[in-house]
C-alpha atoms as a PDB file:
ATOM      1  CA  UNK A   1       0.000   0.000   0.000  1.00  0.00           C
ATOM      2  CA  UNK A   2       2.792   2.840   0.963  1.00  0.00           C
ATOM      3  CA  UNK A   3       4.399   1.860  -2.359  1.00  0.00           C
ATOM      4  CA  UNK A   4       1.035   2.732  -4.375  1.00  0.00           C
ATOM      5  CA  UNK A   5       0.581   5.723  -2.458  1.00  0.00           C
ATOM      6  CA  UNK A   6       3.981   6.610  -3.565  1.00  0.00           C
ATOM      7  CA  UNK A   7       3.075   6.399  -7.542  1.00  0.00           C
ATOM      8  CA  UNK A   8       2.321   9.081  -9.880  1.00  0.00           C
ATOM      9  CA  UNK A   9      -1.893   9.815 -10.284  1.00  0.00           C
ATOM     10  CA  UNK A  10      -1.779   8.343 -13.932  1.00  0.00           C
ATOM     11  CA  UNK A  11      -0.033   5.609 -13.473  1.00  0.00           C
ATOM     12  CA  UNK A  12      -3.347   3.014 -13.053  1.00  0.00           C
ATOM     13  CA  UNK A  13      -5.060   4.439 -10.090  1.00  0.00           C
ATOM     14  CA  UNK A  14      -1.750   3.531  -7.886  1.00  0.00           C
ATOM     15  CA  UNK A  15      -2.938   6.291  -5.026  1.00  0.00           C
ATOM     16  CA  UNK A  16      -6.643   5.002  -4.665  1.00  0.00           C
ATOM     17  CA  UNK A  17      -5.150   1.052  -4.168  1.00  0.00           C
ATOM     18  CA  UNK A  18      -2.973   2.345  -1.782  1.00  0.00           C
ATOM     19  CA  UNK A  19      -5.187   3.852   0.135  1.00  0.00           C
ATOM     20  CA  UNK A  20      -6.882   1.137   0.268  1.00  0.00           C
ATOM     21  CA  UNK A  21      -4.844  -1.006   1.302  1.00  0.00           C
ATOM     22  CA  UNK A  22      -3.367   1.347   3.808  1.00  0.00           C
ATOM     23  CA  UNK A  23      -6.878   1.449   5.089  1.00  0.00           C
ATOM     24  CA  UNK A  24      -7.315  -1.960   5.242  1.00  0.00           C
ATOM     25  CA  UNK A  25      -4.051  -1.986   7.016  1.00  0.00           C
ATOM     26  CA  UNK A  26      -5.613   0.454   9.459  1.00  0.00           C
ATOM     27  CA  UNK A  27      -8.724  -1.230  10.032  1.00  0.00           C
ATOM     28  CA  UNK A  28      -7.327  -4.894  10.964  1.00  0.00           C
ATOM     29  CA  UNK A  29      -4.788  -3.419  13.400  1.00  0.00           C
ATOM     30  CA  UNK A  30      -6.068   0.397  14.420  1.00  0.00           C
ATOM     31  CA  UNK A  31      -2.654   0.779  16.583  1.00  0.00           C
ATOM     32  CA  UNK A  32      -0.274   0.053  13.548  1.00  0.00           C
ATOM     33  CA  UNK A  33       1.652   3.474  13.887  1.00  0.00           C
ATOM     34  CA  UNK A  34       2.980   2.581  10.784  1.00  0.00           C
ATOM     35  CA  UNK A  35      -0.247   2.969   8.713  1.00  0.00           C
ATOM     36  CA  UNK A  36      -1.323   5.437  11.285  1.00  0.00           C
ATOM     37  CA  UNK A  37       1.824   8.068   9.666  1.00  0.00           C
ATOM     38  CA  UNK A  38       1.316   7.364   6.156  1.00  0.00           C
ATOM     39  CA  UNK A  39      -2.636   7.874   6.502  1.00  0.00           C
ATOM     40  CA  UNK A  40      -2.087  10.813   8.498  1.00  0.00           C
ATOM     41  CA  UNK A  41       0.471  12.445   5.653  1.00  0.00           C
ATOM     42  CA  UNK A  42      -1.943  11.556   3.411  1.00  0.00           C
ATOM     43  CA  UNK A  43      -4.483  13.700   4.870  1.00  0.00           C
ATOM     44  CA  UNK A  44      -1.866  16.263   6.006  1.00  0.00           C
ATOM     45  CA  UNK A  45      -1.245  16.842   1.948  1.00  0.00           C
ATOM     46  CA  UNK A  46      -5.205  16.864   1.030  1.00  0.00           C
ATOM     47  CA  UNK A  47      -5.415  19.368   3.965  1.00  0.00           C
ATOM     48  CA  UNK A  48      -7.538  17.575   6.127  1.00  0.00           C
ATOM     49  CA  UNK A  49      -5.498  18.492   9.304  1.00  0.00           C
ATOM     50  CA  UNK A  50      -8.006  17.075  11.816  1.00  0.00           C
ATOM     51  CA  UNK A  51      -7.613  13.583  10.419  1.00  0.00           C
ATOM     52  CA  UNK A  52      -3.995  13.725  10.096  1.00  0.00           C
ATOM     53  CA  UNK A  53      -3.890  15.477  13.867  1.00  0.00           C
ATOM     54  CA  UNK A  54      -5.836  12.445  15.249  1.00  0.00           C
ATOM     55  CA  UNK A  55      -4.215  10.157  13.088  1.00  0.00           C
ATOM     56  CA  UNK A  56      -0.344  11.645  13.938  1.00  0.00           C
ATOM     57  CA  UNK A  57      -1.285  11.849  17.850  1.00  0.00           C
ATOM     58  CA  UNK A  58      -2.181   8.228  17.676  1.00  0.00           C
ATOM     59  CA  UNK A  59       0.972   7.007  16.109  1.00  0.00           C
ATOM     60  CA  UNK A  60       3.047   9.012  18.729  1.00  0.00           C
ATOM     61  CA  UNK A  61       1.261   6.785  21.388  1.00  0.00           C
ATOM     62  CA  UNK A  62       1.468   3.352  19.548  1.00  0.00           C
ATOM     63  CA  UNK A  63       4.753   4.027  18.230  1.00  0.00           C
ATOM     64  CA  UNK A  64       7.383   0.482  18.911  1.00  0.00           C
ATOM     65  CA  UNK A  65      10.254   2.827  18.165  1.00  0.00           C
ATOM     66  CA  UNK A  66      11.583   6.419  18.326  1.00  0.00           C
ATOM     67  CA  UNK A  67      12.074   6.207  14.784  1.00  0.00           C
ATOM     68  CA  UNK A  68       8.475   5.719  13.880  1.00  0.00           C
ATOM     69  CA  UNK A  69       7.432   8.052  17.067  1.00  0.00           C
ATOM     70  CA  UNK A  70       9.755  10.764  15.744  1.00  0.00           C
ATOM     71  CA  UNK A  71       8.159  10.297  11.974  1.00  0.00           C
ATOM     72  CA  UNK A  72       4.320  11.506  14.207  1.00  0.00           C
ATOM     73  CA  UNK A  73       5.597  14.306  15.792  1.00  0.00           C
ATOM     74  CA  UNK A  74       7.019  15.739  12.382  1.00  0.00           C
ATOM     75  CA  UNK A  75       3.552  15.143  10.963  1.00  0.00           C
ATOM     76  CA  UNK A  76       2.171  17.243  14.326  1.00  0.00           C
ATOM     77  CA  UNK A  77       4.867  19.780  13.647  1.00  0.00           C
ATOM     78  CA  UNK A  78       3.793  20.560  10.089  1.00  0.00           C
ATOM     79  CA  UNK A  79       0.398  20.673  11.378  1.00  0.00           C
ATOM     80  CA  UNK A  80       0.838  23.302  13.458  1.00  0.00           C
ATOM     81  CA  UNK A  81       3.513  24.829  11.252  1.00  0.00           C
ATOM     82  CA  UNK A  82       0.818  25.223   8.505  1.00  0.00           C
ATOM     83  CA  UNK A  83      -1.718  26.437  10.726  1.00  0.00           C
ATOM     84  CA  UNK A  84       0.518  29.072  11.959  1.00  0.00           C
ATOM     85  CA  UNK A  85       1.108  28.248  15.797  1.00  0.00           C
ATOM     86  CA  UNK A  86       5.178  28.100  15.533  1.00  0.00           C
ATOM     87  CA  UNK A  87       5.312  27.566  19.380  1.00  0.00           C
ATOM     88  CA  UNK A  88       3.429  24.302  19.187  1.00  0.00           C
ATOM     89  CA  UNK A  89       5.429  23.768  15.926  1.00  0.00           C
ATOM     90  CA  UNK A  90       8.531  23.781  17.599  1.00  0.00           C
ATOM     91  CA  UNK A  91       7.855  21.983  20.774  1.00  0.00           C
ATOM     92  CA  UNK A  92       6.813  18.647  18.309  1.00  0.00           C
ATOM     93  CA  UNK A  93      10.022  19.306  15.783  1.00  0.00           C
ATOM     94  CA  UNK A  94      12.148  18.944  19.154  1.00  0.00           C
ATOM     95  CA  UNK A  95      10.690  16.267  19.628  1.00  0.00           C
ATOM     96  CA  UNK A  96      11.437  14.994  16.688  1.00  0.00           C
ATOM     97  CA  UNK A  97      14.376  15.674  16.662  1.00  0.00           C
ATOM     98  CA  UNK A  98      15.406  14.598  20.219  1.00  0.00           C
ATOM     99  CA  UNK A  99      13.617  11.306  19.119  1.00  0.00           C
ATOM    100  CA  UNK A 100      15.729  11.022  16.059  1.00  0.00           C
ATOM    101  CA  UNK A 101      18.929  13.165  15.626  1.00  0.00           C
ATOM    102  CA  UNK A 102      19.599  12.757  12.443  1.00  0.00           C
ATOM    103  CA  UNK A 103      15.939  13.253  11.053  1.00  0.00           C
ATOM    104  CA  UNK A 104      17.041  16.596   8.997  1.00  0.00           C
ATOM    105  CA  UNK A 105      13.190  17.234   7.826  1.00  0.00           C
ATOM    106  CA  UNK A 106      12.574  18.017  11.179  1.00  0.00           C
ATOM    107  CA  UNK A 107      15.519  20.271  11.906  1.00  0.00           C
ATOM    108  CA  UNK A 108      14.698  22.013   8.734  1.00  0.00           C
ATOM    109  CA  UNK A 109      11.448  23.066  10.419  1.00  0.00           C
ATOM    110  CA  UNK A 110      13.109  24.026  13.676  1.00  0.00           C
ATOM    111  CA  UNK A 111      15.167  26.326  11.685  1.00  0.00           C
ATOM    112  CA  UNK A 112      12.191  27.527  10.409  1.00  0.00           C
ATOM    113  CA  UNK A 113      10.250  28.013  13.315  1.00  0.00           C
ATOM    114  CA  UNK A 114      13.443  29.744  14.847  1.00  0.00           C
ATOM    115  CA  UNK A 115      13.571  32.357  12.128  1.00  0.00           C
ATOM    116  CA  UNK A 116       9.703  33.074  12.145  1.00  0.00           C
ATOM    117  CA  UNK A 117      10.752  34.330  15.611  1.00  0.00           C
ATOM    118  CA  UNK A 118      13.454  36.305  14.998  1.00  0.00           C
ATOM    119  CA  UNK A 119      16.234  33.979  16.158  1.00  0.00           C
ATOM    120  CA  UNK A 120      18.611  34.124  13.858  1.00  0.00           C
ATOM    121  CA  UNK A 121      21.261  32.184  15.981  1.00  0.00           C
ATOM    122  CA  UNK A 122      18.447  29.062  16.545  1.00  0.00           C
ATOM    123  CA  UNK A 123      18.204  29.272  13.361  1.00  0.00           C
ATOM    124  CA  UNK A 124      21.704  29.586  11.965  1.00  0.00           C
ATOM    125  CA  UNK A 125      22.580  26.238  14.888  1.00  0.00           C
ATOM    126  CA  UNK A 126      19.890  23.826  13.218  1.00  0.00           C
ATOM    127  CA  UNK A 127      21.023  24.974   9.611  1.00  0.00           C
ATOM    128  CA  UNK A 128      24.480  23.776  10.098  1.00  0.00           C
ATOM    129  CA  UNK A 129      22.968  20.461  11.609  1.00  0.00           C
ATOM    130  CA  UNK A 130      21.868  19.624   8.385  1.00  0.00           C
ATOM    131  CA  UNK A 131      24.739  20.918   6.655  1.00  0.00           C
ATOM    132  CA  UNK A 132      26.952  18.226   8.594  1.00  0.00           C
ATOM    133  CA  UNK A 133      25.270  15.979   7.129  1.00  0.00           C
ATOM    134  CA  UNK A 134      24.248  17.396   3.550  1.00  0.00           C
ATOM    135  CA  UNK A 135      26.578  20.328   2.694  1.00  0.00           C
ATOM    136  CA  UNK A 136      25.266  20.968  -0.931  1.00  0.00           C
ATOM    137  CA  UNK A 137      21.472  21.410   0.291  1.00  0.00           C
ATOM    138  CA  UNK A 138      20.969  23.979  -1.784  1.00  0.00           C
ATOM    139  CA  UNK A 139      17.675  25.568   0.281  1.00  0.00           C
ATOM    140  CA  UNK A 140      19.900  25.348   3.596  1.00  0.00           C
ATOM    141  CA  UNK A 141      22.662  26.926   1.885  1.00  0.00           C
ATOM    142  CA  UNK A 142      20.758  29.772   0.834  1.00  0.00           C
ATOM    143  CA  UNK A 143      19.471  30.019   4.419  1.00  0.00           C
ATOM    144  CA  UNK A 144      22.782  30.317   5.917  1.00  0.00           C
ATOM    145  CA  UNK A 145      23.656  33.065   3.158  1.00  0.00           C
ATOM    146  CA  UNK A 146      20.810  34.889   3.880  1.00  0.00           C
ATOM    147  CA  UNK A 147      21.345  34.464   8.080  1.00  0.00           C
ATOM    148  CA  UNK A 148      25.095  35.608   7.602  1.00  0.00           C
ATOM    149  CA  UNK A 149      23.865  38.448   5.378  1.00  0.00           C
ATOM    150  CA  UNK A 150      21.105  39.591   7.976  1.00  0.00           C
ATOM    151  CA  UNK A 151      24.390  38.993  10.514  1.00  0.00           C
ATOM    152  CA  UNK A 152      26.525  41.437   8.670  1.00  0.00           C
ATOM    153  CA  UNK A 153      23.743  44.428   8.278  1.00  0.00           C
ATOM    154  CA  UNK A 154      23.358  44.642  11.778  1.00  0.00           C
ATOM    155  CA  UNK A 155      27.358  45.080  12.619  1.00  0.00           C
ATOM    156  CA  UNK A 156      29.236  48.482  12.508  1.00  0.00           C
ATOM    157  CA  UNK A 157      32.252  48.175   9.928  1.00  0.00           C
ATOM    158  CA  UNK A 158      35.379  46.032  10.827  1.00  0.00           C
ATOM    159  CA  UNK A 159      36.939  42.892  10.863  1.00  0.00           C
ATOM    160  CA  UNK A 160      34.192  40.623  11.985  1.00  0.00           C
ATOM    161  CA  UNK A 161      31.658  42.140   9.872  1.00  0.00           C
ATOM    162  CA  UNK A 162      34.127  41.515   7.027  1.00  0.00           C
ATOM    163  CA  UNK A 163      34.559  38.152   8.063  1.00  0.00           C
ATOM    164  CA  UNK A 164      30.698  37.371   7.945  1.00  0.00           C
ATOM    165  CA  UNK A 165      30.411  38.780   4.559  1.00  0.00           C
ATOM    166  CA  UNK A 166      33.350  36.298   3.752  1.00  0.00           C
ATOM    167  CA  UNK A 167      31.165  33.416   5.318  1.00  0.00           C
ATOM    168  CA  UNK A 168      27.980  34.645   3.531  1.00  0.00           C
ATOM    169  CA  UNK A 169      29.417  34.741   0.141  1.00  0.00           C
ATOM    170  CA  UNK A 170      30.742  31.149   0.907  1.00  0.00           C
ATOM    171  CA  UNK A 171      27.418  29.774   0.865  1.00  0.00           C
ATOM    172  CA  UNK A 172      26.397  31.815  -1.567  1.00  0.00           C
END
């Protein structure tokens, strides 16, 4: 079923058979977090947040792994990241993140949520998480530009303003 969900539209109907067999899935073992995460990104993407809410809050609970738990609190995150309350936002990306270290999709979002608050240094810290680990992202790397640019404006002429611009145009 996850691998027909995963299929292009045209392809023979591949998204309807997966859902149904992700709902059949569902319905002979309603605590498989497994099927609980890929139904509730399914209705995370067609925008029906309550499902995918109920669906993601589930999973967190039945969850045999923090793998698998850290994979529903991402789903929460994005829900609340969409919905525009960053604070829940970036309580459930921590703890995704704290869950599973090296899940970058959730330190993306923290950086996110760190710069719709201003913190450029939050920010700048989960951006070079995922840099250590992918250091041609070219969306993060544009990020950190931008941060080291927004860095630089606010500092009076001189040698560390002059290194920042150095550092910006790196990543640039």
């Amino acid at each position: 079923g996850f691998l027909n969900l995963d299929r292009e539209e045209g392809s023979g109907g591949g998204l309807q058979q997966g859902l149904l067999q992700m709902k059949k899935v569902y319905e002979a073992n309603r605590s498989s977090a497994v099927a609980q995460i890929h139904l509730a990104n399914h209705f995370f993407f067609k925008k029906d947040l309550n499902k995918a809410k109920l669906l993601s809050e589930a999973a967190s609970q039945a969850a045999p792994n923090d793998k698998i738990k850290a994979e529903a609190f991402f789903i929460l995150a994005k829900i609340s990241h969409v919905s525009g309350n960053f604070s829940d936002a970036l309580t459930n990306y921590q703890m995704a993140s704290r869950l599973s270290p090296d899940f970058l999709p959730a330190l993306y979002g923290l950086g996110q949520c760190f710069l719709a608050r201003g913190d450029l240094d939050g920010a700048l810290m989960m951006f070079t998480r995922i840099l250590d680990s992918d250091p041609q992202c070219p969306e993060v790397l544009r990020l950190v530009s931008l941060i080291h640019c927004a860095n630089v404006a606010k500092m009076p002429p001189g040698s560390t303003r002059d290194e920042l611009v150095e550092r910006a145009l790196k990543f640039l």
